[in-house]
C-alpha atoms as a PDB file:
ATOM      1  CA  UNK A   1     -53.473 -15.294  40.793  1.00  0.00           C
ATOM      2  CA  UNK A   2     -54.166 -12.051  40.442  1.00  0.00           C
ATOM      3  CA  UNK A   3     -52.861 -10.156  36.682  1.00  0.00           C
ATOM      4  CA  UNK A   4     -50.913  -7.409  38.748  1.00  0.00           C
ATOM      5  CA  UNK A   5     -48.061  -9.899  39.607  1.00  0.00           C
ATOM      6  CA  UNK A   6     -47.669 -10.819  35.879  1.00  0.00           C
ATOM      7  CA  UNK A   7     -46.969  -7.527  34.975  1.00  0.00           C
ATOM      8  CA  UNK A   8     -43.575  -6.308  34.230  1.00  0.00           C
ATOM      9  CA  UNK A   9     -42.794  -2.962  35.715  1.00  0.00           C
ATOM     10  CA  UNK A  10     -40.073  -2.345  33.199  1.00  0.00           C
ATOM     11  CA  UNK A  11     -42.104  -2.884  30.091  1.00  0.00           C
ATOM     12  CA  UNK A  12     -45.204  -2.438  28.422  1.00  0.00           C
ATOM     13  CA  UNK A  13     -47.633  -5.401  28.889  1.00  0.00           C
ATOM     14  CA  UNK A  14     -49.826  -6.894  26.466  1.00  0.00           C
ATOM     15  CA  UNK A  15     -52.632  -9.124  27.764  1.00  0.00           C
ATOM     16  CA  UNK A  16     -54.400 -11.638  25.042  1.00  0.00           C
ATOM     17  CA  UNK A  17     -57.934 -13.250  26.306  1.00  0.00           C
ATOM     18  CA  UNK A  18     -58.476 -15.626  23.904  1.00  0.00           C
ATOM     19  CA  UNK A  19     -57.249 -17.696  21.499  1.00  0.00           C
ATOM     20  CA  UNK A  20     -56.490 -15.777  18.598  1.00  0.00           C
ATOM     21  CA  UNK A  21     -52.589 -15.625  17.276  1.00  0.00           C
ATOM     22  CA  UNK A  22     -50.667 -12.675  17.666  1.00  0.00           C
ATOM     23  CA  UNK A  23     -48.662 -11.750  14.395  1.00  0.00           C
ATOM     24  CA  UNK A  24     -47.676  -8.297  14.934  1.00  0.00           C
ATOM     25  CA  UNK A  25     -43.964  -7.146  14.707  1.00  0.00           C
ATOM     26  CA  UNK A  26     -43.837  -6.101  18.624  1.00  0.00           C
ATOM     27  CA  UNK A  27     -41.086  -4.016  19.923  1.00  0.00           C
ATOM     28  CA  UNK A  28     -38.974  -5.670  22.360  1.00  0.00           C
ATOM     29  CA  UNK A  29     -40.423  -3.064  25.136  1.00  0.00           C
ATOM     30  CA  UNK A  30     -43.656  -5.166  25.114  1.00  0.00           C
ATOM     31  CA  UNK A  31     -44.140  -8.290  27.560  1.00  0.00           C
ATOM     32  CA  UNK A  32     -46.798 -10.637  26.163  1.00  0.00           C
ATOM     33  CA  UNK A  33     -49.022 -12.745  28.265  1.00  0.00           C
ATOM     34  CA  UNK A  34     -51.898 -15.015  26.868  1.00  0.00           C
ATOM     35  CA  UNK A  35     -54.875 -15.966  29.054  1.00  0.00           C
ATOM     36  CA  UNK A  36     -56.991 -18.238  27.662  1.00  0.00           C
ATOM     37  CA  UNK A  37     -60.653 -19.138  27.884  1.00  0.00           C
ATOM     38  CA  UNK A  38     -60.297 -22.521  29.430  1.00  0.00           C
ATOM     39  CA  UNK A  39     -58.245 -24.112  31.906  1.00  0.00           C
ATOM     40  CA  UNK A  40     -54.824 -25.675  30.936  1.00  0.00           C
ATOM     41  CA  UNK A  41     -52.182 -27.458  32.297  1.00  0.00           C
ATOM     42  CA  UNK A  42     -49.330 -24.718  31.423  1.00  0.00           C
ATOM     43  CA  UNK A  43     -49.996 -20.923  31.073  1.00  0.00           C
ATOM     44  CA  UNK A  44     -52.729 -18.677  32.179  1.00  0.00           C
ATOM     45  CA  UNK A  45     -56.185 -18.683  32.146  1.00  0.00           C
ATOM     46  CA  UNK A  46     -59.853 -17.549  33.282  1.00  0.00           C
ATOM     47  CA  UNK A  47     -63.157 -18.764  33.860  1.00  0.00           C
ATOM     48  CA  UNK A  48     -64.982 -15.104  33.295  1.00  0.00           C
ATOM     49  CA  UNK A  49     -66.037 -13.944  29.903  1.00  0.00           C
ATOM     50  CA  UNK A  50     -65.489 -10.487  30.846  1.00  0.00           C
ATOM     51  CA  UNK A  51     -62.606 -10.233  28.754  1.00  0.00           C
ATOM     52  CA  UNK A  52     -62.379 -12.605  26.651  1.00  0.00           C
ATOM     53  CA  UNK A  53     -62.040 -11.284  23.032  1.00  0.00           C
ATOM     54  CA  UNK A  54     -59.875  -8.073  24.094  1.00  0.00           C
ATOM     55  CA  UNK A  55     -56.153  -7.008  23.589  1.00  0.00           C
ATOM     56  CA  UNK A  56     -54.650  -4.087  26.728  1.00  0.00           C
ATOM     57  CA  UNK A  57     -51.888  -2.725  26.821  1.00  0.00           C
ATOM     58  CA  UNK A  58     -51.338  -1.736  30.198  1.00  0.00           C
ATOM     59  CA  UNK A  59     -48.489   0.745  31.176  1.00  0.00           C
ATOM     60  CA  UNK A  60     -45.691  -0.129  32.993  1.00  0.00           C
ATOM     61  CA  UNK A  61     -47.099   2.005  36.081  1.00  0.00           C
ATOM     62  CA  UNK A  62     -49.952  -0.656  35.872  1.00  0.00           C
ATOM     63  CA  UNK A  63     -52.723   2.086  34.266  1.00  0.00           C
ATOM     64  CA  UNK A  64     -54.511   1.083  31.016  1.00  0.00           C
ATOM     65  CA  UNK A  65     -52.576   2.389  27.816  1.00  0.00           C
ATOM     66  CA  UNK A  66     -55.340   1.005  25.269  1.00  0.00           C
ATOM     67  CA  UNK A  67     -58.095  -2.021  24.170  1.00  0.00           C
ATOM     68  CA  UNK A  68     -58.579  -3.399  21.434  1.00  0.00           C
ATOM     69  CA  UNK A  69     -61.045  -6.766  20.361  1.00  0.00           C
ATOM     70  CA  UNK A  70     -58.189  -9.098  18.408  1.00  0.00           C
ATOM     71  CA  UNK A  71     -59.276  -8.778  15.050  1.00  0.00           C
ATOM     72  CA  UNK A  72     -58.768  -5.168  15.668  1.00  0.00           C
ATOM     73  CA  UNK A  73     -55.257  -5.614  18.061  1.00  0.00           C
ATOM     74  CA  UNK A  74     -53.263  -3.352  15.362  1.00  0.00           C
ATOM     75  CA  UNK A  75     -55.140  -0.403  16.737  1.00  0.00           C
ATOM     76  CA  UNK A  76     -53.055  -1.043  19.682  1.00  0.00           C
ATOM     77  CA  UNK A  77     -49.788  -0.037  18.328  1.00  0.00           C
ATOM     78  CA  UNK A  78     -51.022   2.557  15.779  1.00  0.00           C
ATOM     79  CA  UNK A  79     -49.353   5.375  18.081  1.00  0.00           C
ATOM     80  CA  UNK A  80     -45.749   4.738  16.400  1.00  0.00           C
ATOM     81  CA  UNK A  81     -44.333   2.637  18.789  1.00  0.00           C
END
């Protein structure tokens, strides 16, 4: 499956590799999807390391907005959302 058709052309979209819990206040503008590090029987996830690690926000017109690593996936929505 490619990430493209899991994005939501209305919102934001947050992607999550890894495991890490996301406790941030989001604004209900913001889709987000988890992909994790190993495979499972529900929910995404990925074999590459590529990402793994890294918060991005992607636009709704698909582009890149911002990345982050997780312990650092405040950064992300230090614009004033």
């Amino acid at each position: 499956m490619r990430i493209y058709s899991l994005l939501d052309y209305t919102r934001f979209t947050l992607l999550v590799f890894g495991e890490a819990e996301v406790g941030l206040d989001l604004p209900n503008f913001i889709k987000v999807i988890r992909i994790d590090p190993s495979r499972r029987e529900r929910g995404y996830w990925t074999e590459s390391e590529y990402y793994m690690g890294q918060a991005i926000m992607v636009r709704p017109d698909s582009y890149i907005h911002s990345s982050a690593s997780l312990d650092r996936i405040d950064a992300l929505l230090g614009d004033g959302w």
